[in-house]
Protein backbone atom coordinates (compact mmCIF):
# COMPACT_ATOMS: atom_id res chain seq x y z
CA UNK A 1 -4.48 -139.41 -62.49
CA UNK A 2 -4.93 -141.10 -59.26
CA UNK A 3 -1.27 -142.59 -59.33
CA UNK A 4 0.19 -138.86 -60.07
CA UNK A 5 -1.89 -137.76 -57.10
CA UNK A 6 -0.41 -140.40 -54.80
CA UNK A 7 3.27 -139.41 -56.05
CA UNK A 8 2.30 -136.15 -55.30
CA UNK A 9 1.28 -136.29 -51.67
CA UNK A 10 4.50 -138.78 -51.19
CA UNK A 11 6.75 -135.92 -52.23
CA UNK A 12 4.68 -133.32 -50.01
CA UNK A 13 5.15 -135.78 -47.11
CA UNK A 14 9.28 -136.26 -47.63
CA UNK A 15 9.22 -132.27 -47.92
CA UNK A 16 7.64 -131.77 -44.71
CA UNK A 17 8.83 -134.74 -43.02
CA UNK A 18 12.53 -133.25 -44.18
CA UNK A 19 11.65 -129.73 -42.74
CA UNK A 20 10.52 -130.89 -39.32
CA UNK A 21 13.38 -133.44 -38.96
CA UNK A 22 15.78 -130.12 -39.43
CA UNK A 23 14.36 -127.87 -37.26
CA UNK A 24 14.06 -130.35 -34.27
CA UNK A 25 17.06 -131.62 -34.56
CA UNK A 26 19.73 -130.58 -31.94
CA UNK A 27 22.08 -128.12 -32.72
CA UNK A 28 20.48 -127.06 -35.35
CA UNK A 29 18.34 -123.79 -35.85
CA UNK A 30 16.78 -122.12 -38.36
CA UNK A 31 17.33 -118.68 -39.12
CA UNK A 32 15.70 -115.95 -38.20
CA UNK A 33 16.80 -112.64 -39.61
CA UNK A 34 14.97 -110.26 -37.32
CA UNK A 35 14.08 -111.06 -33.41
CA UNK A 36 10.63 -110.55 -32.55
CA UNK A 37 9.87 -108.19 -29.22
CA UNK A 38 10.73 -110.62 -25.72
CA UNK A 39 13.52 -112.43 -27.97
CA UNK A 40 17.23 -112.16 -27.67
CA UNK A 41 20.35 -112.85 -30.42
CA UNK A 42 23.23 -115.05 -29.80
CA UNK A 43 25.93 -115.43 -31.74
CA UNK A 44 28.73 -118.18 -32.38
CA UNK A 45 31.79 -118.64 -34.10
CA UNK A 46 29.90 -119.55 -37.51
CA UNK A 47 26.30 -119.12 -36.61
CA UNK A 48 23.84 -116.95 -35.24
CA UNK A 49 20.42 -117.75 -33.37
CA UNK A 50 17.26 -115.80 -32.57
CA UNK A 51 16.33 -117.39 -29.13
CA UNK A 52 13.05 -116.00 -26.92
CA UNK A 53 14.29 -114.51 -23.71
CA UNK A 54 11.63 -116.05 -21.92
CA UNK A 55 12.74 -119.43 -22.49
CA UNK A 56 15.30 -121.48 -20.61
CA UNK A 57 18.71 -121.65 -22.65
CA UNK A 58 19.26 -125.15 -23.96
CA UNK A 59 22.67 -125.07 -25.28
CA UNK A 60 25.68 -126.34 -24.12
CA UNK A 61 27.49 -123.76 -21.01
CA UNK A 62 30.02 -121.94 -22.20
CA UNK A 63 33.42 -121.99 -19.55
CA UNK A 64 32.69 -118.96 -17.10
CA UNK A 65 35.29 -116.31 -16.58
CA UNK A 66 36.30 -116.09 -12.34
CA UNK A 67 37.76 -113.62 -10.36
CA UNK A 68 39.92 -113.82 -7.89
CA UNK A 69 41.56 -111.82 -5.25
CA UNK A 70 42.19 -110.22 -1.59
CA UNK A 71 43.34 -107.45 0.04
CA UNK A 72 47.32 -106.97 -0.16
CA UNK A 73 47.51 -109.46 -2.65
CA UNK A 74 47.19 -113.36 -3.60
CA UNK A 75 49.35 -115.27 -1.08
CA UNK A 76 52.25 -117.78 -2.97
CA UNK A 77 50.41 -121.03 -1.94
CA UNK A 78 46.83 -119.68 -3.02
CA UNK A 79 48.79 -119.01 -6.62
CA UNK A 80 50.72 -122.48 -6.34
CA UNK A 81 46.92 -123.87 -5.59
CA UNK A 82 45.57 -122.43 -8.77
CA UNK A 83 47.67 -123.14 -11.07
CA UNK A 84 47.84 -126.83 -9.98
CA UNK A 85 44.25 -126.78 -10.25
CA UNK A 86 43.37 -124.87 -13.24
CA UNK A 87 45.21 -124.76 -17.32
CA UNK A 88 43.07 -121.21 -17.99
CA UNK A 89 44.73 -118.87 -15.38
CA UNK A 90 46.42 -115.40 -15.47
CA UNK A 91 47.84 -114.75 -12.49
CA UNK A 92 47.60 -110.58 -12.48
CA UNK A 93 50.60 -108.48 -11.10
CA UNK A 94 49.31 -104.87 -9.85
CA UNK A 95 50.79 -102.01 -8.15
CA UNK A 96 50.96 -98.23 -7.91
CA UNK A 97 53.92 -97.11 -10.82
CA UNK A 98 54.71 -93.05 -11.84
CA UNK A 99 54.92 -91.93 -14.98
CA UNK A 100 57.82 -89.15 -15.47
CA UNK A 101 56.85 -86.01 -15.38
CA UNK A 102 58.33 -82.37 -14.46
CA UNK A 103 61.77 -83.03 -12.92
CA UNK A 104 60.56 -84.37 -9.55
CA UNK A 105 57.31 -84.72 -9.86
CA UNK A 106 55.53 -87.89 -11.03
CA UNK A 107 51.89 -88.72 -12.58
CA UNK A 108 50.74 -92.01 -10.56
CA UNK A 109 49.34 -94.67 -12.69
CA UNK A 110 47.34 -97.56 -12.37
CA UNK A 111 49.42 -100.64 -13.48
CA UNK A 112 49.49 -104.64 -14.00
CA UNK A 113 51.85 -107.12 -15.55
CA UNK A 114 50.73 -110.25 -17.35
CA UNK A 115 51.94 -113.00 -19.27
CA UNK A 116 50.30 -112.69 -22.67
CA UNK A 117 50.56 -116.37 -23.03
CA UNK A 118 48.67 -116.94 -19.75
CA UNK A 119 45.80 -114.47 -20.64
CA UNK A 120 45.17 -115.20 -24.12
CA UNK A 121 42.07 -116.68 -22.88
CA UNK A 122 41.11 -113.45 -21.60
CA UNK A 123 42.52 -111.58 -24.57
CA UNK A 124 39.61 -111.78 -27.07
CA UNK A 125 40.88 -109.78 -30.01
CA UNK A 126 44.66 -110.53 -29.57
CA UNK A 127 45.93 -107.50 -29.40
CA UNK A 128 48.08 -108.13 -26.23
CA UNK A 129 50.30 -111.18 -27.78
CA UNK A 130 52.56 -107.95 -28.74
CA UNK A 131 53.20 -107.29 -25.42
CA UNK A 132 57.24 -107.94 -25.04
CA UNK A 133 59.93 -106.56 -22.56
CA UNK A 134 60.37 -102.86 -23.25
CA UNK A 135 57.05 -102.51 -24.25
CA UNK A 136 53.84 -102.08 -22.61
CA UNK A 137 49.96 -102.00 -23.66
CA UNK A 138 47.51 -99.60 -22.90
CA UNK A 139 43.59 -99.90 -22.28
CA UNK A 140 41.29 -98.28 -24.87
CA UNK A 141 39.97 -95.95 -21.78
CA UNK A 142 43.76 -94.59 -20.78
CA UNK A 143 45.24 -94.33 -24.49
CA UNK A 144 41.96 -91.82 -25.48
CA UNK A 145 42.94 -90.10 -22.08
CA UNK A 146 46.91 -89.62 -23.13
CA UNK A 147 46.19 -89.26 -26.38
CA UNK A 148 48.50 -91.78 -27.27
CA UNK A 149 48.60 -94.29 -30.20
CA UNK A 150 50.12 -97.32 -31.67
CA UNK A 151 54.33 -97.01 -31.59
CA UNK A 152 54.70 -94.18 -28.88
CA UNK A 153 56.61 -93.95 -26.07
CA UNK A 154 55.47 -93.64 -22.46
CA UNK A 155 58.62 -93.24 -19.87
CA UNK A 156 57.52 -94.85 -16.90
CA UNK A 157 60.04 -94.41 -13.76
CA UNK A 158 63.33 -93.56 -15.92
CA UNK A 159 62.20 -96.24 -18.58
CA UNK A 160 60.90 -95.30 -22.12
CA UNK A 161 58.77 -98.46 -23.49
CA UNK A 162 56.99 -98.66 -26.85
CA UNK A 163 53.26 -98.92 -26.81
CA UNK A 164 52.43 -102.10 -28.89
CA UNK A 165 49.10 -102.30 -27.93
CA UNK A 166 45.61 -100.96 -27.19
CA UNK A 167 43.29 -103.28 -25.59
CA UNK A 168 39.55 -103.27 -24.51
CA UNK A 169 39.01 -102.13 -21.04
CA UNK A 170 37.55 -104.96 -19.61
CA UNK A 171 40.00 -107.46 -20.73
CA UNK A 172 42.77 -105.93 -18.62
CA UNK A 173 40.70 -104.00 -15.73
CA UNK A 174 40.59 -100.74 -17.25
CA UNK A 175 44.20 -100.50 -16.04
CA UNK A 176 46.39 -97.64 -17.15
CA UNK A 177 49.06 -98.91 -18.43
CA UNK A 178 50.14 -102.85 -18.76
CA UNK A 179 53.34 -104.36 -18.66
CA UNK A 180 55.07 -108.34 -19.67
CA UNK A 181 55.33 -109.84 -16.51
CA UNK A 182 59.25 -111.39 -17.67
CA UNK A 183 60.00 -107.71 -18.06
CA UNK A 184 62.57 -107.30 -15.24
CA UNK A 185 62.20 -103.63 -15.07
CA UNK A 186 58.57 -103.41 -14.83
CA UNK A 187 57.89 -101.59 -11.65
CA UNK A 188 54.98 -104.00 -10.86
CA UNK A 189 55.11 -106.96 -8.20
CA UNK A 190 52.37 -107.48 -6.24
CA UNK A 191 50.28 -110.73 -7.12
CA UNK A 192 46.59 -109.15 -7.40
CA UNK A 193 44.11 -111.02 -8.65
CA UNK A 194 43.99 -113.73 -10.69
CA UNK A 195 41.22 -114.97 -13.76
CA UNK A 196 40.10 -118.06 -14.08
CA UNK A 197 38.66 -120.02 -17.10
CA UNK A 198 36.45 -122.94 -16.41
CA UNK A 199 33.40 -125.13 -16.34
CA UNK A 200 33.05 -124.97 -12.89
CA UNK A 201 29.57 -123.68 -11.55
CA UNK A 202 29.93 -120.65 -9.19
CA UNK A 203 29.47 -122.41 -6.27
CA UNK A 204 31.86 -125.64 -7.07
CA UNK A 205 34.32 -123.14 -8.18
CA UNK A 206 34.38 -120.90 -4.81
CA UNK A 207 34.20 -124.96 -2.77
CA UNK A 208 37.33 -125.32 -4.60
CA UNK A 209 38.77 -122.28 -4.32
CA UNK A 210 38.25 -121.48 -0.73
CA UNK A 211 39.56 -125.02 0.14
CA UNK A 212 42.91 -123.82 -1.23
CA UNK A 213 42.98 -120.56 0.88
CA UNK A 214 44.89 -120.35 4.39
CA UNK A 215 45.37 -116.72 4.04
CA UNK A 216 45.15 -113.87 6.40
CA UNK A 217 42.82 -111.64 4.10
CA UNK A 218 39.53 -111.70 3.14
CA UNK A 219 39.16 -113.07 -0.42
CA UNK A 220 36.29 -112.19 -2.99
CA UNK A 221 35.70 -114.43 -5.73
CA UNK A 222 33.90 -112.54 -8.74
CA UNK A 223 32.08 -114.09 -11.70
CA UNK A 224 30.91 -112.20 -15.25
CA UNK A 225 27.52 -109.88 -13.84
CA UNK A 226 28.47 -110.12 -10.23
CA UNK A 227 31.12 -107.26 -10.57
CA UNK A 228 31.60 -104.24 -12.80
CA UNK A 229 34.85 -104.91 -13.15
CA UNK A 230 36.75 -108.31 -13.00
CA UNK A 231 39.74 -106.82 -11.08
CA UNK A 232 41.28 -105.93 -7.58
CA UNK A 233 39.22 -103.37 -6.12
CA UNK A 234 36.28 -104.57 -8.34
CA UNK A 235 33.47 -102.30 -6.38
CA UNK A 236 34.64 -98.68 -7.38
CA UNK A 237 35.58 -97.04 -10.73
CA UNK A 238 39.31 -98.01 -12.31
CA UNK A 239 41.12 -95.12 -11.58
CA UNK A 240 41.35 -93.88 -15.05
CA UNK A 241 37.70 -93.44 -15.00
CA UNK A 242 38.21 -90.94 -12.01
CA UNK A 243 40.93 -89.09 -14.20
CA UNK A 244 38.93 -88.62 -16.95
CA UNK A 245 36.23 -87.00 -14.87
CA UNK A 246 37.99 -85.19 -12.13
CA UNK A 247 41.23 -84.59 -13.64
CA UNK A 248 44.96 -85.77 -13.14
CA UNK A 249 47.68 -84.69 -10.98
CA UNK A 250 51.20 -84.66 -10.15
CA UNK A 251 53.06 -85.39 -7.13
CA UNK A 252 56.37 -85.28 -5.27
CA UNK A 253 57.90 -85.65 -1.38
CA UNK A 254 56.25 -88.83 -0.63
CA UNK A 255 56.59 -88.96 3.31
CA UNK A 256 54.73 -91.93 4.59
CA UNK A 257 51.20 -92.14 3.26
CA UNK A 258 50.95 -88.21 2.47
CA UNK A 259 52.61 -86.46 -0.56
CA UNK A 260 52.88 -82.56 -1.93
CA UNK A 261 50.02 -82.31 -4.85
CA UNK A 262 50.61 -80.33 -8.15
CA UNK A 263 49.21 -76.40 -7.06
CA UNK A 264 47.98 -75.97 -10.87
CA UNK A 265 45.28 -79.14 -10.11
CA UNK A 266 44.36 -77.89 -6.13
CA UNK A 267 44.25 -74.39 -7.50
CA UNK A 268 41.76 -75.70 -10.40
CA UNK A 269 39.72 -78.25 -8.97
CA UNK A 270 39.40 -78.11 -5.08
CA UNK A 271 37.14 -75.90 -3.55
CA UNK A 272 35.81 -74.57 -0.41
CA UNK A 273 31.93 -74.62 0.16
CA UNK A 274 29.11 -74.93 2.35
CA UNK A 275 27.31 -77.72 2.10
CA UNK A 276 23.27 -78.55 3.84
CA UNK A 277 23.99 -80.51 7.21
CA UNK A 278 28.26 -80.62 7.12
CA UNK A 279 28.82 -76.91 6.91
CA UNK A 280 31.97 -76.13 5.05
CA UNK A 281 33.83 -78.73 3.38
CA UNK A 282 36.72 -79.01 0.88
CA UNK A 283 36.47 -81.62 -2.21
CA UNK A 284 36.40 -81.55 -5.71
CA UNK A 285 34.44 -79.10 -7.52
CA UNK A 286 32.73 -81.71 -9.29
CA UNK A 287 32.51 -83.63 -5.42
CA UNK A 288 30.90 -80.53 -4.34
CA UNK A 289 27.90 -80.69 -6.37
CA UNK A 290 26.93 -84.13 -5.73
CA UNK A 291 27.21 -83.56 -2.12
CA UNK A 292 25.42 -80.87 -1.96
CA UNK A 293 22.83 -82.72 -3.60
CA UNK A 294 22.48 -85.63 -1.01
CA UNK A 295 22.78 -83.56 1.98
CA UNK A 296 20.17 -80.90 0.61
CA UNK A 297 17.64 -83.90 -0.41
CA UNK A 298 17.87 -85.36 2.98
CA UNK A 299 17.42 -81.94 4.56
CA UNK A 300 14.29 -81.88 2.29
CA UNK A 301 13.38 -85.48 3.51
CA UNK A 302 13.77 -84.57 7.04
CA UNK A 303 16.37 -87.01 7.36
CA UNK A 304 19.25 -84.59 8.62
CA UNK A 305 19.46 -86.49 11.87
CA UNK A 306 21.08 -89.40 9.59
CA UNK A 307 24.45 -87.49 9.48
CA UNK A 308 26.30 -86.25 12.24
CA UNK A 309 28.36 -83.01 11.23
CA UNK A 310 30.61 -83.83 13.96
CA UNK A 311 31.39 -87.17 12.64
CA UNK A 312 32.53 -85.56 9.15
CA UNK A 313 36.05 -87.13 8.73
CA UNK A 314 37.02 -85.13 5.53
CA UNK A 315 37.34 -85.28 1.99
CA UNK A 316 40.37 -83.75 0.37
CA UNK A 317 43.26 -85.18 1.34
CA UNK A 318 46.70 -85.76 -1.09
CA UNK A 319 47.49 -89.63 0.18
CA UNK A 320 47.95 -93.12 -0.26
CA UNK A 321 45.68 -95.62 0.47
CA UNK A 322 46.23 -96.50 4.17
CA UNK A 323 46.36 -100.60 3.77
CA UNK A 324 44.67 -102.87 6.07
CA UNK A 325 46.86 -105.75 5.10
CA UNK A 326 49.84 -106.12 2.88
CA UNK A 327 50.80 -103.35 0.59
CA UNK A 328 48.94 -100.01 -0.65
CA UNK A 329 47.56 -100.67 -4.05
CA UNK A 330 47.47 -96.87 -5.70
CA UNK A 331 46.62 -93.13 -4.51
CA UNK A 332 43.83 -92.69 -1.97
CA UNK A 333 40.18 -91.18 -3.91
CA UNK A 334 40.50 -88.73 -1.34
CA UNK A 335 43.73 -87.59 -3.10
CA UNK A 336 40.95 -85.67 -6.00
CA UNK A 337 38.97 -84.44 -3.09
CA UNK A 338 36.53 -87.29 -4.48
CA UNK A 339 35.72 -89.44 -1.31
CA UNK A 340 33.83 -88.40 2.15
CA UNK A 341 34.03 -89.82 5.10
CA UNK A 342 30.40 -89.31 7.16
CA UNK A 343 29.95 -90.61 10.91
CA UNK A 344 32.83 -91.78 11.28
CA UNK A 345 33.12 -92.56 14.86
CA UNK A 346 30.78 -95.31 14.83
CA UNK A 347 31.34 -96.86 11.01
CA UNK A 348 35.12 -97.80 11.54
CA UNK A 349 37.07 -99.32 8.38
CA UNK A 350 36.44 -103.21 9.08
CA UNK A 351 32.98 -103.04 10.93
CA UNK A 352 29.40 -103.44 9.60
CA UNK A 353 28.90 -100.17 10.31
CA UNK A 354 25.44 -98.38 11.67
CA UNK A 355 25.01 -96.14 8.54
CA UNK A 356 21.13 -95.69 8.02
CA UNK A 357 20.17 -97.48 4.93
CA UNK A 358 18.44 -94.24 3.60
CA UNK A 359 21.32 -92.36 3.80
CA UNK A 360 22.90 -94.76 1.56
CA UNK A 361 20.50 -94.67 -0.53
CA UNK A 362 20.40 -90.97 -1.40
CA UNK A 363 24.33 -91.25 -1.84
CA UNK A 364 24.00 -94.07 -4.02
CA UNK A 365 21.17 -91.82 -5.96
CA UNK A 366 23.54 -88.98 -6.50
CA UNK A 367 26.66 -90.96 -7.85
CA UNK A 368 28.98 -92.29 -4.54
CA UNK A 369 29.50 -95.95 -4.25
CA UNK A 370 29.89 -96.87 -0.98
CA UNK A 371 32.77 -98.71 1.06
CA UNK A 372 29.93 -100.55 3.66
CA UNK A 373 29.86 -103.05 0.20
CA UNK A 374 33.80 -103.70 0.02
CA UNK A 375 35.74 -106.92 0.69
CA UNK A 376 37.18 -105.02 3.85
CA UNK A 377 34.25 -102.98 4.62
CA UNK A 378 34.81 -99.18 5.22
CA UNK A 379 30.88 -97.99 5.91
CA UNK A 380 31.78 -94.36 6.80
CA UNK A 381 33.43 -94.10 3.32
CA UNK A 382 31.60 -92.50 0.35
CA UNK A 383 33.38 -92.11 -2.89
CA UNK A 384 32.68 -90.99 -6.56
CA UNK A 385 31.75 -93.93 -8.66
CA UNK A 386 29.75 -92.50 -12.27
CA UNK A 387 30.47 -95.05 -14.51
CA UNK A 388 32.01 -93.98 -17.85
């Protein structure tokens, strides 16, 4: 008895001993099928790991996802500089194209051109390694606006090209419509942005980075969290987030910045009303409201004195973006009557502006983002910006 008693507690002691020596040992975890409240789930290519929120992460950094880009573009030698530095880069082409509509009339669009080879990294479910000359890909967010599918055509500027893919909106910046950057009829040119794979911590990377740069611009570097979208123009909606809410146009004679707007969209969505502390005001319908709103609660607040109705630059206006440096990059907000401009004289595009914090902050409560926040600040500018 007592020597089956001592074989006993052995084999209890090579059980536990065995359990303890998996469970501490690193990189491996035991499962747990359901997180407890204050605990968070990870999963990995082949494993997944309950984790409590509250704790320090101990496993190994994964490479970070960068942004990168300025105002008119990324100059040649900052490009040259990156892709000396860095294997995980996609240099990102963007630029104002039309889609074909009514014979002279055109739809703008949102466009880029990549190289699929290039942003693979980026491309988490593959679906852009179809992307070819003559063919172009669409975000999930622009082909539910079209309506469009899988082997249709889209005829952008005289050019029909096959849709060959659909791919999430954040791998590609919510973009309209995307092109192969070899395509030499892709009406895209303009080096954007660019996205950068690596193990670089945020601060080494931006050392390296801005070591590189000698160019005229301002340039924001962007990591995953810091920025809704990883993108040119990161700090307001894509634009086909603004067409799905306010509507799309057409347009035609382009002189300068300005351009003749589609009379079945003004007719429909732009309105004249009065508004608490401007007066009367045309924007969007949708525009209207929200205004309103703001204006009225600050009348309520007693906070009128924080706008100056004389300083009201306007809202509706069918136009470009004017560019501070380089070239335009797409149609001006203002174009949907979805962008105001209040005290202007003394919040000029480039300045830090005197807006009163609280008036941002009731903007801000009733859905405008605010240009005070962008790479080249613009702090009399208010714009629509409800995410999706």
């Amino acid at each position: 008895m007592k020597r089956g008693r001592e074989i006993a507690i052995l084999i209890v002691a090579v059980v536990v001993g065995y359990v303890l020596a998996v469970v501490l040992a690193p990189g491996v975890v035991a499962p747990s099928p359901t997180p407890e409240p204050g605990e968070r789930t990870v999963s990995g290519s082949s494993t997944t790991t309950t984790v409590d929120a509250s704790l320090p992460a101990t496993t190994t950094p994964r490479a970070e996802v960068y942004l990168v880009w300025s105002t008119g573009g990324l100059t040649d030698d900052l490009v040259r500089g990156l892709e000396r530095q860095f294997d995980e880069l996609s240099v990102v082409r963007g630029d104002a194209a039309e889609l074909d509509a009514e014979e002279g009339w055109m739809i703008p669009l949102d466009a880029v051109a990549i190289d699929p080879t290039a942003h693979r990294f980026f491309d988490r479910d593959g679906s852009l390694t179809s992307l070819r000359p003559g063919a172009v890909a669409l975000s999930e967010a622009s082909a539910q606006f079209r309506g469009l599918a899988l082997g249709d055509e889209l005829i952008v500027e005289g050019v029909a090209y096959e849709v060959t893919a659909i791919t999430p909106d954040d791998v590609v910046g919510a973009a309209e419509v995307i092109f192969d950057r070899s395509d030499p009829d892709a009406p895209v040119a303009t080096n954007r942005y660019a996205l950068v794979s690596t193990d670089l911590a945020r601060n080494e990377f931006e050392d390296v980075v801005r070591g590189m740069y000698d160019g005229p611009a301002p340039l924001r570097i962007r990591s995953r969290g810091e920025s809704p979208w990883l993108r040119h123009g990161d700090a307001v909606l894509p634009q086909v987030f603004i067409k799905s809410a306010l509507g799309e146009f057409a347009y035609s004679n382009l002189t300068g910045s300005e351009f003749s707007q589609d009379p079945a969209f003004v007719e429909g969505s732009i309105v004249t009303a009065e508004v608490p502390i401007l007066g009367k005001i045309q924007c969007h319908e949708t525009v209207v409201e929200m205004l309103a709103g703001a204006m009225g609660q600050l009348a309520d607040e007693g906070l009128a004195h924080l706008v100056d109705p004389a300083g009201f630059a306007g809202c509706w206006n069918p136009r470009y973006i004017r560019p501070t440096t380089g070239t335009s990059s797409g149609i001006s907000r203002h174009a949907w009557g979805a962008a105001v401009d209040l005290n202007a004289a003394s919040n000029p595009v480039g300045s830090a502006g005197t807006q009163d914090a609280r008036l941002v902050e009731v903007m801000l409560e009733w859905g405008f983002t605010w240009g005070g926040d962008w790479l080249v600040p613009d702090p009399m500018h208010f714009e629509y910006g409800l995410a999706p």
